[in-house]
Protein backbone atom coordinates (compact mmCIF):
# COMPACT_ATOMS: atom_id res chain seq x y z
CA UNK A 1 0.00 0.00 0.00
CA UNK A 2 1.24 3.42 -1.08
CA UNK A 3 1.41 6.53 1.23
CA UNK A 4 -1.21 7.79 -0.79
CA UNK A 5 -3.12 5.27 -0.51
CA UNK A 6 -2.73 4.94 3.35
CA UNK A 7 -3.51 8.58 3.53
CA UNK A 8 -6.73 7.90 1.98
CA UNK A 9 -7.80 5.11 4.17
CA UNK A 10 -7.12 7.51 7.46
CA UNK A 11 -8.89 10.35 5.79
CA UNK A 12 -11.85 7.83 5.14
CA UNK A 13 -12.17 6.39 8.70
CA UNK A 14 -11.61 9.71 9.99
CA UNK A 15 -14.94 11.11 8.09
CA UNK A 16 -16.56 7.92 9.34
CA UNK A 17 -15.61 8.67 12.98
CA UNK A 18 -17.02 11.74 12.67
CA UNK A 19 -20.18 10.84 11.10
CA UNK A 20 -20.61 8.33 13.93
CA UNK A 21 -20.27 11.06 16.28
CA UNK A 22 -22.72 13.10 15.17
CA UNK A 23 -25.49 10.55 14.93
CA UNK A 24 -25.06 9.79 18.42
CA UNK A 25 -24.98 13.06 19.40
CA UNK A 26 -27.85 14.21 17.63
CA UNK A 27 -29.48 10.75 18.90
CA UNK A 28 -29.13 12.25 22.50
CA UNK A 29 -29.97 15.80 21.77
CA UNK A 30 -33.32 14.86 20.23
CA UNK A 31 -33.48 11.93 23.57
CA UNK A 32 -32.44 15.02 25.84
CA UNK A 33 -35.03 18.18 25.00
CA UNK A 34 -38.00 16.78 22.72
CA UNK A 35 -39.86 14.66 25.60
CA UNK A 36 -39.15 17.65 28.15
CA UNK A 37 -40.70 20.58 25.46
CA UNK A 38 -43.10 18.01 24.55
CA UNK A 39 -44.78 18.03 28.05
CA UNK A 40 -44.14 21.61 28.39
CA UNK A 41 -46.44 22.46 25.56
CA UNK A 42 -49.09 19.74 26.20
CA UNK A 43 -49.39 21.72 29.76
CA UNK A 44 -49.55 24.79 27.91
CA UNK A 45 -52.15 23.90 25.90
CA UNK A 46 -54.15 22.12 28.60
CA UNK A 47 -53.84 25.95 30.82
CA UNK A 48 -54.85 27.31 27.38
CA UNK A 49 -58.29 25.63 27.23
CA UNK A 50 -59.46 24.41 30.77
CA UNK A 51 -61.55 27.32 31.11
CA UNK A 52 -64.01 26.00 28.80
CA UNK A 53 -64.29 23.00 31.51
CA UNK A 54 -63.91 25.51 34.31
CA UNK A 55 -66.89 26.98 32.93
CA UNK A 56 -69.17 23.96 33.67
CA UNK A 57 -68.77 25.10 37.37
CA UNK A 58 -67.69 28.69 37.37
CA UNK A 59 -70.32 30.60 35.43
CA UNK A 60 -73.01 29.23 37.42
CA UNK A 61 -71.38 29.92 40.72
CA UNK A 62 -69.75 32.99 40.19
CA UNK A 63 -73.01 34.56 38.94
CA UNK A 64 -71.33 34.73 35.12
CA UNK A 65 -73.35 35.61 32.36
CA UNK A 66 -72.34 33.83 28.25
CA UNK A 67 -70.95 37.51 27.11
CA UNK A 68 -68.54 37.83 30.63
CA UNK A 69 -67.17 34.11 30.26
CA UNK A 70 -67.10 35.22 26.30
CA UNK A 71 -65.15 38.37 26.98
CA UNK A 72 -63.09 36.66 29.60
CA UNK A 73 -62.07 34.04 26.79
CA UNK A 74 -61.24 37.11 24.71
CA UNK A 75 -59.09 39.05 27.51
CA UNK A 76 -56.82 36.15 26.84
CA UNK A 77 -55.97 36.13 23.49
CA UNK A 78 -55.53 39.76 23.34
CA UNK A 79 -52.92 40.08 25.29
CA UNK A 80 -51.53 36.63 24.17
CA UNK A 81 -51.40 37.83 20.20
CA UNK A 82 -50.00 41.26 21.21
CA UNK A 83 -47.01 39.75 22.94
CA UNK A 84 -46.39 37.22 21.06
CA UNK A 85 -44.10 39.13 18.31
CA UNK A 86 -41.95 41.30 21.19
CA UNK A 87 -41.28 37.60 23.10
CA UNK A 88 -40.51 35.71 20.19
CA UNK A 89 -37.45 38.73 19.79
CA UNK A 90 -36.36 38.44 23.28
CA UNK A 91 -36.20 35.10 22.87
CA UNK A 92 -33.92 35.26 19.92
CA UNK A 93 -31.75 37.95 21.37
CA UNK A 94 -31.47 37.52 24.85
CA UNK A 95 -32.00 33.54 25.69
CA UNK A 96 -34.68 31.35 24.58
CA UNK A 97 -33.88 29.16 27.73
CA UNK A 98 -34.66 31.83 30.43
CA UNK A 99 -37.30 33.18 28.31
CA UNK A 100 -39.24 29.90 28.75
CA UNK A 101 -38.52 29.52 31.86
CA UNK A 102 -39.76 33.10 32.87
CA UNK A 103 -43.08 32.06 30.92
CA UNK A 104 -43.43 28.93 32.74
CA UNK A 105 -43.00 30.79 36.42
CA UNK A 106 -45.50 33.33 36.06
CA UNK A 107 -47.83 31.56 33.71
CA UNK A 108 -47.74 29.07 37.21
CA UNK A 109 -48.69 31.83 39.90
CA UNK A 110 -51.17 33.12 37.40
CA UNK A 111 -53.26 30.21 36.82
CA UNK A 112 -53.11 29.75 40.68
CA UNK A 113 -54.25 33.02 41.56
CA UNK A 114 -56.94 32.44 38.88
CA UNK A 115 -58.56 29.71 41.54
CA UNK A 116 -59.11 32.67 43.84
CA UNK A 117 -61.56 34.69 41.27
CA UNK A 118 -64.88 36.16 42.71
CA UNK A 119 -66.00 38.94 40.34
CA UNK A 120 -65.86 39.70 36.07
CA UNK A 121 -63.46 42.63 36.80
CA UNK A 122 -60.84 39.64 38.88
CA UNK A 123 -61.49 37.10 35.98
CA UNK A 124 -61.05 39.48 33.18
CA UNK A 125 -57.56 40.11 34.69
CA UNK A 126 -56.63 37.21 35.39
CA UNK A 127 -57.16 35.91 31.56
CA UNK A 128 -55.41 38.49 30.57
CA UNK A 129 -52.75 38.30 33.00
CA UNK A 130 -52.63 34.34 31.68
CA UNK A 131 -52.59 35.51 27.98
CA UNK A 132 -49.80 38.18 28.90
CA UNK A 133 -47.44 35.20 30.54
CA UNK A 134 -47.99 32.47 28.10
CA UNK A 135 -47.17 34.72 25.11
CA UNK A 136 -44.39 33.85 22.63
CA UNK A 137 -44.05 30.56 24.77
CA UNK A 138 -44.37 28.31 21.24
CA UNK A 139 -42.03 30.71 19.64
CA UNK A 140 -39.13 30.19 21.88
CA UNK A 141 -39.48 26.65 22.64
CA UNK A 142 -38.96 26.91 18.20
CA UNK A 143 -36.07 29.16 18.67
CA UNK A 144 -34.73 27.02 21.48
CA UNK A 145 -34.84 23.81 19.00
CA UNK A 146 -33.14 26.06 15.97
CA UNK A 147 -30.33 25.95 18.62
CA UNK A 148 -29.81 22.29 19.51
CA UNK A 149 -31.32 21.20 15.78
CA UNK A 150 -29.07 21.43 12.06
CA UNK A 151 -31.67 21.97 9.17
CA UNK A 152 -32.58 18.59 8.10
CA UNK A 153 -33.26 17.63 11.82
CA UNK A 154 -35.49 20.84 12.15
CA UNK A 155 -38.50 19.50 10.78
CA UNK A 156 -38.96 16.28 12.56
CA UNK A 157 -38.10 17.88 16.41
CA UNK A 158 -40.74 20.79 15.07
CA UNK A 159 -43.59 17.79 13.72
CA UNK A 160 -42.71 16.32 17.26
CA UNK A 161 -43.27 19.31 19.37
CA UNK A 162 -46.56 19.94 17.57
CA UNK A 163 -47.79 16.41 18.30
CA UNK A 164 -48.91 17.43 21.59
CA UNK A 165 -51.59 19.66 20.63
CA UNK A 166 -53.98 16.10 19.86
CA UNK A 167 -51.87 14.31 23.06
CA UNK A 168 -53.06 17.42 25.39
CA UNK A 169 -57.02 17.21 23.91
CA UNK A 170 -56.67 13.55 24.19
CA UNK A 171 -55.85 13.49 27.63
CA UNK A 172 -56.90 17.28 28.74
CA UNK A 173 -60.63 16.25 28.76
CA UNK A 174 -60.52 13.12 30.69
CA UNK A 175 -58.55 15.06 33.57
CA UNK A 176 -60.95 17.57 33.06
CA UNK A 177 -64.14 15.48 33.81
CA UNK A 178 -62.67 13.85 36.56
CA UNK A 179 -61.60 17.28 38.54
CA UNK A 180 -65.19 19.41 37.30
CA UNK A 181 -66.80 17.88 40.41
CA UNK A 182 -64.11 18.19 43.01
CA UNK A 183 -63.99 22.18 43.26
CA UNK A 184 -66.50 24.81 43.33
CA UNK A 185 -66.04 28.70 42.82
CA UNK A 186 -68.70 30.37 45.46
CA UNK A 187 -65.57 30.94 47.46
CA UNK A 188 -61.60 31.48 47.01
CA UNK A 189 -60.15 28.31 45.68
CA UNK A 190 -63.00 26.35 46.06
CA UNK A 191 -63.15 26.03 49.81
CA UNK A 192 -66.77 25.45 50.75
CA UNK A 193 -68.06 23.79 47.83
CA UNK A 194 -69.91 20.73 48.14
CA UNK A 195 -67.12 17.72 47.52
CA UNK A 196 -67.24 15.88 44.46
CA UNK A 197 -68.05 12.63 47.00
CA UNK A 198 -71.17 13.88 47.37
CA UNK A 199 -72.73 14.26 43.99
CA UNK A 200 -70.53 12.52 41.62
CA UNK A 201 -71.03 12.32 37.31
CA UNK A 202 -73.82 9.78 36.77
CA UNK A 203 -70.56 7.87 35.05
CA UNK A 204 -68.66 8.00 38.01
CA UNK A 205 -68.75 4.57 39.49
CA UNK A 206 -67.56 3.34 36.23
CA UNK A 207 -64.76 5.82 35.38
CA UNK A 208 -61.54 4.64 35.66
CA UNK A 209 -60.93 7.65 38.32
CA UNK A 210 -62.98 6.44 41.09
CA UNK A 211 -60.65 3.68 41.75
């Protein structure tokens, strides 16, 4: 064997190291962060839309009429669509990583202080409030995965992150109709309700959830 010839076989098994390399490192990436912002957005999504549950409960107790619950809904997405542009650019410039963790924190006490509701003028802040927190949240989890991700992986971490939108409405509603009963809204949080023990769902005794 020449040293030409020798030089190609290193140069050869070098690129194949390399290639190895890179397949198990994008192997662990994709192991690493897609279950993690999977969950985070089937959450999100979940906070996005339990209102319409809540609303089984809430309406009636809080004294609610269809246009307040309507304009509540509303108060949500207005700030939510107006912030969504201005986070999606912090994201990118400052860190998509603190950004979503900022969302996550005060999306959190939000939707708890939300539980504590007891007039329009509390609920319509606290959607908007919520809307104002969980803005730009799908934009930087995609700016976070333009980080870890190369182009041709792009497209399959992106298809994966969106599969939680059916995963949350699959299992959103279920957890849902198992909670409805267990808190009422005639006072902070629920305290003083009557329990869910008391008058369960006619399906209750054969849902999975009263085991």
């Amino acid at each position: 064997m020449t040293a030409e010839e020798d030089g190609r076989g290193d140069s050869m098994n070098s690129i194949l190291y390399e290639g190895d390399v890179a397949t198990r490192a994008r192997r662990r990436i994709g192991v690493r962060l897609l279950p993690f912002v999977f969950f985070l957005y089937v959450i999100a999504y979940i906070d996005r839309v339990n209102v319409s549950f809540a609303n089984l409960r809430m309406s009636a107790d809080l004294g609610f009429s269809d246009q307040v619950y309507a304009l509540g809904v509303g108060a949500f997405y207005l700030s939510y669509i107006a912030l969504e542009i201005p986070g999606a650019i912090i994201a990118e410039r400052w860190s998509p990583r603190k950004w979503i963790a900022r969302i996550m924190i005060s999306w959190g006490i939000v939707t708890i202080l939300t539980g504590f509701i007891q007039n329009t003028g509390q609920f319509y802040t606290a959607r908007f409030l919520l809307g104002a927190a969980e803005a730009s949240f799908v934009p930087a989890v995609l700016v976070y995965l333009t980080r870890w991700f190369s182009l041709r992986d792009r497209s399959k971490a992106i298809a994966c992150l969106f599969a939680a939108l059916p995963v949350a409405s699959l299992i959103g509603a279920p957890l849902q109709a198992c909670y409805s009963g267990s808190a009422g809204w005639d006072s902070p949080a629920g305290a003083g309700s009557s329990s869910w023990k008391d008058s369960p769902p006619c399906w209750w005794e054969s849902s999975p959830c009263a085991t």
